[in-house]
N, C-alpha and C. Protein backbone atom coordinates (compact mmCIF):
# COMPACT_ATOMS: atom_id res chain seq x y z
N UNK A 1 119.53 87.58 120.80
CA UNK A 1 120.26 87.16 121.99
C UNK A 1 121.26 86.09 121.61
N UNK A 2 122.44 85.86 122.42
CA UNK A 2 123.40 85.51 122.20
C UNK A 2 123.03 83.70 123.11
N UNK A 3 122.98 82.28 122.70
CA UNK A 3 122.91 81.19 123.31
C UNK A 3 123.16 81.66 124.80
N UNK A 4 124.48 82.19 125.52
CA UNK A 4 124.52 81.86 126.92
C UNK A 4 123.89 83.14 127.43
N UNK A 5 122.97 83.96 126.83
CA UNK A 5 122.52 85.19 127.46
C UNK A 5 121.21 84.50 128.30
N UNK A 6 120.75 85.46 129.05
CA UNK A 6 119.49 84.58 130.35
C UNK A 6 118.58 85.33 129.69
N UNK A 7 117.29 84.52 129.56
CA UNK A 7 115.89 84.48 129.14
C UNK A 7 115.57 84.62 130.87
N UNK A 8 115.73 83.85 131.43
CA UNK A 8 115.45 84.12 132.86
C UNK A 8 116.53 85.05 133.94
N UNK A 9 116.01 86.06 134.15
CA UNK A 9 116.82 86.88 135.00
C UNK A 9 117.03 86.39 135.93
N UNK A 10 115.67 86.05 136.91
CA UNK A 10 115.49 85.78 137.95
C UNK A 10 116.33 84.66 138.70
N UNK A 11 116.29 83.40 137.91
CA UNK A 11 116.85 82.15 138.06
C UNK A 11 118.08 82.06 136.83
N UNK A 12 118.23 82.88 136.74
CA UNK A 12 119.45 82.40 135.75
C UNK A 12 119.74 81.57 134.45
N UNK A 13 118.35 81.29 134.26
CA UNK A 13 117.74 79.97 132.56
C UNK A 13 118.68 80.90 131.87
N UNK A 14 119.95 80.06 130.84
CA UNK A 14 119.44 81.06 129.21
C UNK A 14 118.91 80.33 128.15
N UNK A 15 119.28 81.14 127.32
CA UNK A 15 118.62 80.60 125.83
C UNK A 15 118.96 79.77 125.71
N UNK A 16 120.24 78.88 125.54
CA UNK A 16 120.63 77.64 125.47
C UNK A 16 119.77 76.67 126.18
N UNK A 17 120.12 76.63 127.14
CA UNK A 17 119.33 75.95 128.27
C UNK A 17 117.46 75.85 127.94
N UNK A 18 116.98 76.37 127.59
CA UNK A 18 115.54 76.35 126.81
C UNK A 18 115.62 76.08 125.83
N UNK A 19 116.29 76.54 124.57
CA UNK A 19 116.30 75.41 123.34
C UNK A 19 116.93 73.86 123.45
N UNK A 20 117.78 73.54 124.43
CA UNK A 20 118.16 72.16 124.59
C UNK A 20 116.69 71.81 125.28
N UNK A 21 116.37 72.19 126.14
CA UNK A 21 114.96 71.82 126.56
C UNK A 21 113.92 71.63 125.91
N UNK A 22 113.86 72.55 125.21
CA UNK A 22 113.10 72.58 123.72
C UNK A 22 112.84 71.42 122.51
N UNK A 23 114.32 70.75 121.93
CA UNK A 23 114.33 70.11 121.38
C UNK A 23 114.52 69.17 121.76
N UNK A 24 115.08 68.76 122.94
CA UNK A 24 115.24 67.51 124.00
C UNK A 24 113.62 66.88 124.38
N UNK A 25 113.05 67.64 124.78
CA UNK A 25 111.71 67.44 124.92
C UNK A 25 110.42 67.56 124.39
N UNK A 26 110.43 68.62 123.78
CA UNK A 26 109.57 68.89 122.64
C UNK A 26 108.59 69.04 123.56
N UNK A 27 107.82 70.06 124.05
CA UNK A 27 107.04 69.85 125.33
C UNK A 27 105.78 70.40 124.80
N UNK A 28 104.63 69.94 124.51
CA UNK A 28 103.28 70.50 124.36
C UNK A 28 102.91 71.85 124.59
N UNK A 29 102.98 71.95 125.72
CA UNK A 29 102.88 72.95 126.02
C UNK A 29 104.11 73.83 126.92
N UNK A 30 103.73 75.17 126.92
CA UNK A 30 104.77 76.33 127.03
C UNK A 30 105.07 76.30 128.53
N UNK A 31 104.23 75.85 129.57
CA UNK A 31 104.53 75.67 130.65
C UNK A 31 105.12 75.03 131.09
N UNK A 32 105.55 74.07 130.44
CA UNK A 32 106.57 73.19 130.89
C UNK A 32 108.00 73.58 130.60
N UNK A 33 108.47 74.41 130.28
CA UNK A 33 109.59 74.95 130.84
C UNK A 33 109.69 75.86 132.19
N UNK A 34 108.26 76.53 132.70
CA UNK A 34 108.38 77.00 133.92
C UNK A 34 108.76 75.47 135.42
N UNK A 35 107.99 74.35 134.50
CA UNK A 35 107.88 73.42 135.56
C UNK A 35 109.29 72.70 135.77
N UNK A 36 110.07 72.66 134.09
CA UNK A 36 111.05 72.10 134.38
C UNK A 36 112.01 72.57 134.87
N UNK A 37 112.41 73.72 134.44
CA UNK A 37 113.47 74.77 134.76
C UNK A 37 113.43 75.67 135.36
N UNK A 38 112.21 76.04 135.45
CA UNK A 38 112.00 77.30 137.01
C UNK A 38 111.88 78.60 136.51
N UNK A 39 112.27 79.06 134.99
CA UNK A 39 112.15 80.02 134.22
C UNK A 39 110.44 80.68 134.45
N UNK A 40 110.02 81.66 134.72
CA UNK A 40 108.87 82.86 134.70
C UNK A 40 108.39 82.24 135.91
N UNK A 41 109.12 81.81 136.92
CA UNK A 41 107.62 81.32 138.31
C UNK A 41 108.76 82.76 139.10
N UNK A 42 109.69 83.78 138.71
CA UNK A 42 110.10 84.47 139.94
C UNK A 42 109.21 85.79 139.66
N UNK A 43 109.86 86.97 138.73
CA UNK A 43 109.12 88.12 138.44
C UNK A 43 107.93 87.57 137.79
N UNK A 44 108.02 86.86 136.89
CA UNK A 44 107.14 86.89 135.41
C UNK A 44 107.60 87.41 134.08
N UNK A 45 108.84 88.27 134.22
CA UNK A 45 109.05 89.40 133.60
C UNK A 45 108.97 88.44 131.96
N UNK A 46 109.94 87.05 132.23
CA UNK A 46 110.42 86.20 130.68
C UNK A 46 108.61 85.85 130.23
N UNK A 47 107.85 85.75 130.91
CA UNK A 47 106.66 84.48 130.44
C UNK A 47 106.37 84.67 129.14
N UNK A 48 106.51 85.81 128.58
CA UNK A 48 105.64 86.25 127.51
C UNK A 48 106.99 85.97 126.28
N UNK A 49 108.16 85.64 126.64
CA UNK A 49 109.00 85.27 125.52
C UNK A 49 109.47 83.75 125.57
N UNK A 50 109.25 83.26 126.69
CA UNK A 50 109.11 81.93 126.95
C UNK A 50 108.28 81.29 126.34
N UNK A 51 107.02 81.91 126.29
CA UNK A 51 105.70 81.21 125.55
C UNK A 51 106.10 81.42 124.12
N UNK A 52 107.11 82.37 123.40
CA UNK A 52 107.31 82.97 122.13
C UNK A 52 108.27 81.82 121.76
N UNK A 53 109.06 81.43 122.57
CA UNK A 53 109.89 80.71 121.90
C UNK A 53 109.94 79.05 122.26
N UNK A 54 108.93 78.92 122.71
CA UNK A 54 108.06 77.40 122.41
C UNK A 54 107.10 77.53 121.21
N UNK A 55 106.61 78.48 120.77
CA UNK A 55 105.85 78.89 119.85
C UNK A 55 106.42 78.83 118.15
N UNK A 56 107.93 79.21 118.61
CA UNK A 56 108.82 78.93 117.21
C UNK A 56 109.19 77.57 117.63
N UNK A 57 109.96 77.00 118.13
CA UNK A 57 110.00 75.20 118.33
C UNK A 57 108.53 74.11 117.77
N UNK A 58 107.19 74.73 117.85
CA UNK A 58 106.79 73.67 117.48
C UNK A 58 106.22 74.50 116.08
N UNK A 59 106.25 75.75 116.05
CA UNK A 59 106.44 76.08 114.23
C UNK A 59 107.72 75.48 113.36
N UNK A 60 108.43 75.38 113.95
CA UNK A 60 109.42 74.67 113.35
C UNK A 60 110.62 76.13 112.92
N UNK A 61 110.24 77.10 113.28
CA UNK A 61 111.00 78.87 113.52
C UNK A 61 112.37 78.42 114.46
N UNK A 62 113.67 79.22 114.10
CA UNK A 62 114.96 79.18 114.95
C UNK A 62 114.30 79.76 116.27
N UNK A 63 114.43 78.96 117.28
CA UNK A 63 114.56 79.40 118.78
C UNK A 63 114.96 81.17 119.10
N UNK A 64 114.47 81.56 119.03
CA UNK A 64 115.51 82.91 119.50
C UNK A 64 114.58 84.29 120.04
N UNK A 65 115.09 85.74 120.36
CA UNK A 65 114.59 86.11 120.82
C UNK A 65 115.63 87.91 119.95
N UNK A 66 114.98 88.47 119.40
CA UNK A 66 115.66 89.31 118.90
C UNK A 66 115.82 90.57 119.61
N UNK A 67 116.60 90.44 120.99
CA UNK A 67 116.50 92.25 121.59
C UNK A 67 118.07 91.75 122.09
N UNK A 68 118.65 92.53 122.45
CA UNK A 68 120.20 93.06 123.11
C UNK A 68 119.90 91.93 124.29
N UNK A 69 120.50 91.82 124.96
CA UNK A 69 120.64 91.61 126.28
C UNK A 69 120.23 92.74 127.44
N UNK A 70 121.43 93.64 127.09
CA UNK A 70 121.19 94.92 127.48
C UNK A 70 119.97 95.70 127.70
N UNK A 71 119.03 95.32 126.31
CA UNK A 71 117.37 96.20 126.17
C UNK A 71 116.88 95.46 127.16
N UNK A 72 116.91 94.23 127.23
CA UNK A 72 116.26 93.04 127.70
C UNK A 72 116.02 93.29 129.42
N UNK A 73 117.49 93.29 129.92
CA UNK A 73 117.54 93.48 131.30
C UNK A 73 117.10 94.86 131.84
N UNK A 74 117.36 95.67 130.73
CA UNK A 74 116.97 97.18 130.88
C UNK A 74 115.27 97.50 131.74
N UNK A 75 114.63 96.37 130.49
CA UNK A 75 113.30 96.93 130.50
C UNK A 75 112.91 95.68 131.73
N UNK A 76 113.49 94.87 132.05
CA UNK A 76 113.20 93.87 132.89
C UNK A 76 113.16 94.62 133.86
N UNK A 77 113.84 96.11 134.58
CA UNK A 77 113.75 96.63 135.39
C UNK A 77 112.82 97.95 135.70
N UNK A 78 112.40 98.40 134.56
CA UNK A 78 111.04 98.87 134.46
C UNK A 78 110.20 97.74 135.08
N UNK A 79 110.05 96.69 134.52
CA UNK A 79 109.04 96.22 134.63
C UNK A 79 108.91 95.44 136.42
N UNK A 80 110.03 95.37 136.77
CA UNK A 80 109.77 95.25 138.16
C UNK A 80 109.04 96.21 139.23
N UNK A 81 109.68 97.55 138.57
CA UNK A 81 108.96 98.42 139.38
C UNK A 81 107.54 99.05 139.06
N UNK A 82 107.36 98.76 137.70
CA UNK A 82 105.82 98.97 137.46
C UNK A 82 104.69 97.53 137.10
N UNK A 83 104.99 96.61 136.55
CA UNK A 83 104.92 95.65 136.69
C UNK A 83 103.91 96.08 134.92
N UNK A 84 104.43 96.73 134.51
CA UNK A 84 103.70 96.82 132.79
C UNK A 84 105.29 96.43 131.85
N UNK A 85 104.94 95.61 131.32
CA UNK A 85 105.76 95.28 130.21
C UNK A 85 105.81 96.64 128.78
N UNK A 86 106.96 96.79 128.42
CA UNK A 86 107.39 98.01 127.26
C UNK A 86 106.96 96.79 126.38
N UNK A 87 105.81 97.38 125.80
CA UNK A 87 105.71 96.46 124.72
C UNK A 87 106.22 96.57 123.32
N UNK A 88 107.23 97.57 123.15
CA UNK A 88 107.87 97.81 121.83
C UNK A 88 109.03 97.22 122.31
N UNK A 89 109.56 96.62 123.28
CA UNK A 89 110.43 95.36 123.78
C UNK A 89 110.21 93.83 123.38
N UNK A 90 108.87 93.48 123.90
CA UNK A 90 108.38 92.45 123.48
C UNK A 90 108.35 92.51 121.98
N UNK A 91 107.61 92.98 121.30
CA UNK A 91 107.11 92.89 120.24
C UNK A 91 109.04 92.99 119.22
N UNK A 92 109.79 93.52 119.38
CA UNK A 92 111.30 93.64 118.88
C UNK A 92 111.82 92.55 119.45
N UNK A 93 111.56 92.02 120.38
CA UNK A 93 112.15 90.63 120.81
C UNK A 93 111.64 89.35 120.24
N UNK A 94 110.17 89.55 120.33
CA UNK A 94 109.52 88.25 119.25
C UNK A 94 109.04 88.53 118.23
N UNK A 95 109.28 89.52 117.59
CA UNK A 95 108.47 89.58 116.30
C UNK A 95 107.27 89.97 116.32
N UNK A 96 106.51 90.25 117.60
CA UNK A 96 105.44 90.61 117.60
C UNK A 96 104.26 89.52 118.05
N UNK A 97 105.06 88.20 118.40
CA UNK A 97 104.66 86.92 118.04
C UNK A 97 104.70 86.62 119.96
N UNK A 98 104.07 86.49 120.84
CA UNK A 98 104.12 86.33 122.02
C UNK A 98 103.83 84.92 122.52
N UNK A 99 103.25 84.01 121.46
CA UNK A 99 103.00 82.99 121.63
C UNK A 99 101.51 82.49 122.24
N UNK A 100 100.72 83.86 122.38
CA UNK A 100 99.29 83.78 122.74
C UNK A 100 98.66 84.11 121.48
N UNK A 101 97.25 83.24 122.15
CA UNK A 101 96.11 83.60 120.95
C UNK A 101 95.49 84.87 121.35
N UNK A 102 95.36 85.07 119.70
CA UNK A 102 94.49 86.49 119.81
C UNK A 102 92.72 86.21 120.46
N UNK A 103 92.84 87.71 120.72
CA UNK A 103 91.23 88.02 121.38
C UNK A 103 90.46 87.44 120.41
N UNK A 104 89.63 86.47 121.09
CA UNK A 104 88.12 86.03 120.53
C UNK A 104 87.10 87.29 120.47
């Protein structure tokens, strides 16, 4: 993704705007970009790359999110109407890396 492309559809966040947040704040945890910026409280559709790319910020990984824009919003609209995420989206967007722990 391109800095001014939106991580948040819903509200309009982009990437920029979360990595300045990112490194401006350095925030513990991943939720605090929903609290600060409003990013994953509309669909949900970003949460799972939101959490991915707080996940590279405190790995010390470039901020980013590797899908089109285009794929991005594409499948954002699947996922409104079914509410299942394409997970060969996710997984091409973060690396496979979602920013959750695996099953105990």
């Amino acid at each position: 993704m391109n800095p001014d492309d939106e991580v948040c559809l819903c509200f309009h966040v982009s990437l920029r705007k979360v990595r300045t947040f990112l490194s401006r704040d350095n925030p513990p945890v991943a939720s605090l970009i929903s609290e600060c910026l409003g990013a994953g409280t509309g669909c949900q559709w970003c949460v799972p790359f939101l959490k991915h790319l707080h996940a590279c910020q405190v790995e010390g990984k470039p901020v980013d999110l590797k899908v089109s824009p285009e794929q991005y919003a594409k499948s954002r609209l699947s996922y409104r109407s079914t509410q299942q995420r394409d997970q060969r989206v996710v997984e091409e967007a973060t690396g496979g890396d979602t920013g959750e722990s695996p099953p105990s």
